[in-house]
C-alpha atoms as a PDB file:
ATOM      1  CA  UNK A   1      -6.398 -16.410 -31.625  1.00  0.00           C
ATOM      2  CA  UNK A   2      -8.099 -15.122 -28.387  1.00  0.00           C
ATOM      3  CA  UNK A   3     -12.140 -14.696 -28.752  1.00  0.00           C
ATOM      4  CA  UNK A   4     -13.210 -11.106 -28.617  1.00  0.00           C
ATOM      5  CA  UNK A   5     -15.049 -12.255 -25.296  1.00  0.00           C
ATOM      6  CA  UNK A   6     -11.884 -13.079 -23.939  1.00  0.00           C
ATOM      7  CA  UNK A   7     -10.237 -10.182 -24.970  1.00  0.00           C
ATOM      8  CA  UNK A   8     -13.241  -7.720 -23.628  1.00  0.00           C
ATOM      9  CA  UNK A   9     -12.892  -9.472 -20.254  1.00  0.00           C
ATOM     10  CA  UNK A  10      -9.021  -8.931 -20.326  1.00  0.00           C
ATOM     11  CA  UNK A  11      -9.163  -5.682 -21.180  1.00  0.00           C
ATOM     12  CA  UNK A  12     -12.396  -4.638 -18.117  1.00  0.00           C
ATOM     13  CA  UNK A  13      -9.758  -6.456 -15.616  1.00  0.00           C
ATOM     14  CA  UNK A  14      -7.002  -4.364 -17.200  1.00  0.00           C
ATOM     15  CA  UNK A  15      -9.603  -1.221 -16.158  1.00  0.00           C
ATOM     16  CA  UNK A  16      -9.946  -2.494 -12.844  1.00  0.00           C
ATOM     17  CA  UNK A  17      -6.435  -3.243 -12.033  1.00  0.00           C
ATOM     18  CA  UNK A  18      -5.215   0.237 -13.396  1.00  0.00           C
ATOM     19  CA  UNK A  19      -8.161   2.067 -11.545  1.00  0.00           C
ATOM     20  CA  UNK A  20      -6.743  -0.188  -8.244  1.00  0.00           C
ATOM     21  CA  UNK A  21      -3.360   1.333  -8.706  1.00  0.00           C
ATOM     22  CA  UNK A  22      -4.472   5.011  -8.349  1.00  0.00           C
ATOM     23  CA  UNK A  23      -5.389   4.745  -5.239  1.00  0.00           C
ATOM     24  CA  UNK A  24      -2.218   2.885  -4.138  1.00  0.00           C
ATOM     25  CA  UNK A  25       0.009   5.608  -5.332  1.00  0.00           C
ATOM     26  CA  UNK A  26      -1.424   8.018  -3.577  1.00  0.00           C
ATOM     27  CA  UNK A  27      -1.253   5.845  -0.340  1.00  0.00           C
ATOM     28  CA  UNK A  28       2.337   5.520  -1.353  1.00  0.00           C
ATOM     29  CA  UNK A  29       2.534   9.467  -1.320  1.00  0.00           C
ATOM     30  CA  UNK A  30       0.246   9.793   1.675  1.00  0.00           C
ATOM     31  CA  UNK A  31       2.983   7.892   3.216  1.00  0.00           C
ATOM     32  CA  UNK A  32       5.929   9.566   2.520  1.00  0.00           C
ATOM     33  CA  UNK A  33       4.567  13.172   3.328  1.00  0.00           C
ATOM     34  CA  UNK A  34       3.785  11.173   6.947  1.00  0.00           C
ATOM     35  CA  UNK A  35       7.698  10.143   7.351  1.00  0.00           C
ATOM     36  CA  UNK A  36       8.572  13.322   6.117  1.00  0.00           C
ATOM     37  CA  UNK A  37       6.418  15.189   9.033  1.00  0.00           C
ATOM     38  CA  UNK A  38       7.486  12.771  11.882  1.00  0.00           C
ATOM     39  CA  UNK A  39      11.156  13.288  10.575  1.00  0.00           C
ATOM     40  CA  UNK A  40      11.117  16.845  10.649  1.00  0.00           C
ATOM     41  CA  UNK A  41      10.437  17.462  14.505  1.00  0.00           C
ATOM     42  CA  UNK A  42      11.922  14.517  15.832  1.00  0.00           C
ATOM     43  CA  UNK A  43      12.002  15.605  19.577  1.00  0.00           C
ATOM     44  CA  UNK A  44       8.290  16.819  19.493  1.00  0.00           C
ATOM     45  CA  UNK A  45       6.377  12.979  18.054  1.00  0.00           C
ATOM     46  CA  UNK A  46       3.002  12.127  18.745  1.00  0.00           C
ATOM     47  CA  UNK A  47       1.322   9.416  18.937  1.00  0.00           C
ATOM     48  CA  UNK A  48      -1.487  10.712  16.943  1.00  0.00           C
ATOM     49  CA  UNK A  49       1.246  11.032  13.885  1.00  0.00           C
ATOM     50  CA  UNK A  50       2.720   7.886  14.467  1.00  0.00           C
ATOM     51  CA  UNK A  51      -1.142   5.944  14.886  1.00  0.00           C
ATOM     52  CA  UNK A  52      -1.710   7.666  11.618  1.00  0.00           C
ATOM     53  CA  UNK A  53       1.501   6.453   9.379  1.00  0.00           C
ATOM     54  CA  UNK A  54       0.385   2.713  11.084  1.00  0.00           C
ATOM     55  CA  UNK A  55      -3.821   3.413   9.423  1.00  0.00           C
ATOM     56  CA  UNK A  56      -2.191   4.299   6.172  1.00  0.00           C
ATOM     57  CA  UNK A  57       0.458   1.080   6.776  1.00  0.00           C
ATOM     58  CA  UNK A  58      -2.915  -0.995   7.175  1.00  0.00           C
ATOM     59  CA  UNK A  59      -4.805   0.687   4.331  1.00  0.00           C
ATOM     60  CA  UNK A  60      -1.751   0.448   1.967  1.00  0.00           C
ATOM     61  CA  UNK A  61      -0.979  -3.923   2.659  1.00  0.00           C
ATOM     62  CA  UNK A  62      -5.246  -3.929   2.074  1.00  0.00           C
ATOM     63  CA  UNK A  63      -4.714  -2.319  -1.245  1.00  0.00           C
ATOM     64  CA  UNK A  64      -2.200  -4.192  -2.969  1.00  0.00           C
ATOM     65  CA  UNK A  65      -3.703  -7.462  -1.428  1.00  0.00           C
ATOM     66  CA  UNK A  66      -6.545  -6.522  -3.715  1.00  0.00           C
ATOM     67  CA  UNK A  67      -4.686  -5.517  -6.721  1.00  0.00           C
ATOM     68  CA  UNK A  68      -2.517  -8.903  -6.418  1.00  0.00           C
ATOM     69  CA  UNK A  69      -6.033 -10.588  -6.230  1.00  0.00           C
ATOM     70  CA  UNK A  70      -7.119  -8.673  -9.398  1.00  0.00           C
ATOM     71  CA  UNK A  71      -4.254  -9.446 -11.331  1.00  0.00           C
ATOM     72  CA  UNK A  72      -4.058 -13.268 -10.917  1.00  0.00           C
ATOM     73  CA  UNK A  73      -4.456 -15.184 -13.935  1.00  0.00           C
ATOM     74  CA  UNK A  74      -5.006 -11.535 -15.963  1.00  0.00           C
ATOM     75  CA  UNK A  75      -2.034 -10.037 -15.459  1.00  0.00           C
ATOM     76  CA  UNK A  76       1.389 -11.678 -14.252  1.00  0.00           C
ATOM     77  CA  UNK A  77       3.650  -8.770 -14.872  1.00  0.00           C
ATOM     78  CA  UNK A  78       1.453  -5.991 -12.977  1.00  0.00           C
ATOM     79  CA  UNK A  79       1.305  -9.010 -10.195  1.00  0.00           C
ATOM     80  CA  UNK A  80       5.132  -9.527 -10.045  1.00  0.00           C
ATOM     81  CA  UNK A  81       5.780  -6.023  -9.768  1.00  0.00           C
ATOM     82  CA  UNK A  82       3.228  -5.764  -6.705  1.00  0.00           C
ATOM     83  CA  UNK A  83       3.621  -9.029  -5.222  1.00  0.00           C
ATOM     84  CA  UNK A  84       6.593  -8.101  -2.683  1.00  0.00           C
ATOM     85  CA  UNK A  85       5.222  -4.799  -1.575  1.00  0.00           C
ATOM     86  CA  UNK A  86       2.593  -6.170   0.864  1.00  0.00           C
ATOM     87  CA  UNK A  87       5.886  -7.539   2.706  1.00  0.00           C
ATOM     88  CA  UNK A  88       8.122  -4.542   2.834  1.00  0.00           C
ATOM     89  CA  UNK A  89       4.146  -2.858   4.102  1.00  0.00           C
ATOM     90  CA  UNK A  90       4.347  -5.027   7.148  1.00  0.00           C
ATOM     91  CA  UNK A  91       7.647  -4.138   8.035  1.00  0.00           C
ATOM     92  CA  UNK A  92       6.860  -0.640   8.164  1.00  0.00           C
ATOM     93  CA  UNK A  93       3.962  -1.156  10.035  1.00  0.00           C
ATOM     94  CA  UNK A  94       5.860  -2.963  12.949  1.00  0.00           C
ATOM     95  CA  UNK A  95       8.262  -0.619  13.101  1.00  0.00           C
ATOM     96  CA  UNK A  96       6.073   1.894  13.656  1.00  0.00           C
ATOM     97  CA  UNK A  97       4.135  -0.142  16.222  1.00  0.00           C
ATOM     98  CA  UNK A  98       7.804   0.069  17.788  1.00  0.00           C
ATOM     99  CA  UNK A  99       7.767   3.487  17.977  1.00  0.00           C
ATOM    100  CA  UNK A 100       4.142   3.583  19.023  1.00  0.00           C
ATOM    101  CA  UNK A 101       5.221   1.551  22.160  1.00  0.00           C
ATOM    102  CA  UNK A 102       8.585   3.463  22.913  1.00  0.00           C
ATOM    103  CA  UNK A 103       6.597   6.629  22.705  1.00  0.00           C
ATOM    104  CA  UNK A 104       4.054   5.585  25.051  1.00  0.00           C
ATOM    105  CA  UNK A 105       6.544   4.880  27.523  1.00  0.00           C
ATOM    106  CA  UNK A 106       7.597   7.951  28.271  1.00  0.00           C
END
């Protein structure tokens, strides 16, 4: 049987982790509506739109670094699900550093 000491701490880290994951989500969305705006007027990018998909690319690896942090040792399955996302973050963000650098060719 887990002391209720134990179990209070579990459940504040559950707090934090869940209040960690708002913020991500919205990132997520932030995102999205980003892709969605450079993908719409193809012919016409900037390289203000682009620098600001690669700022929400940087904010959105910081984020789940933390939550990964958070979750160790508290909670594996909220980690697991997280854990690759960081990854697929970076890829984004060089790709858009490749765009970034093909635009400013021109």
């Amino acid at each position: 049987m887990r002391s209720p000491k134990r179990t209070h701490f579990s459940h504040l880290k559950n707090k934090g982790i869940i209040k960690e994951l708002c913020p991500s989500y919205a990132m997520e969305l932030e995102r999205v509506q980003n892709y969605i705006a450079a993908s719409v007027n193809l012919d016409d990018l900037r390289s203000e739109v682009i620098k600001g998909v690669f700022a929400a690319e940087e904010g959105t690896i910081a984020q789940y670094n933390k939550i990964i942090k958070l979750c160790d040792v508290v909670d594996y399955v909220k980690q697991g699900m997280v854990i690759g996302v960081p990854g697929g973050e970076e890829d984004h963000r060089h790709a858009f550093i490749g765009f970034l650098k093909e635009y400013e060719k021109r």
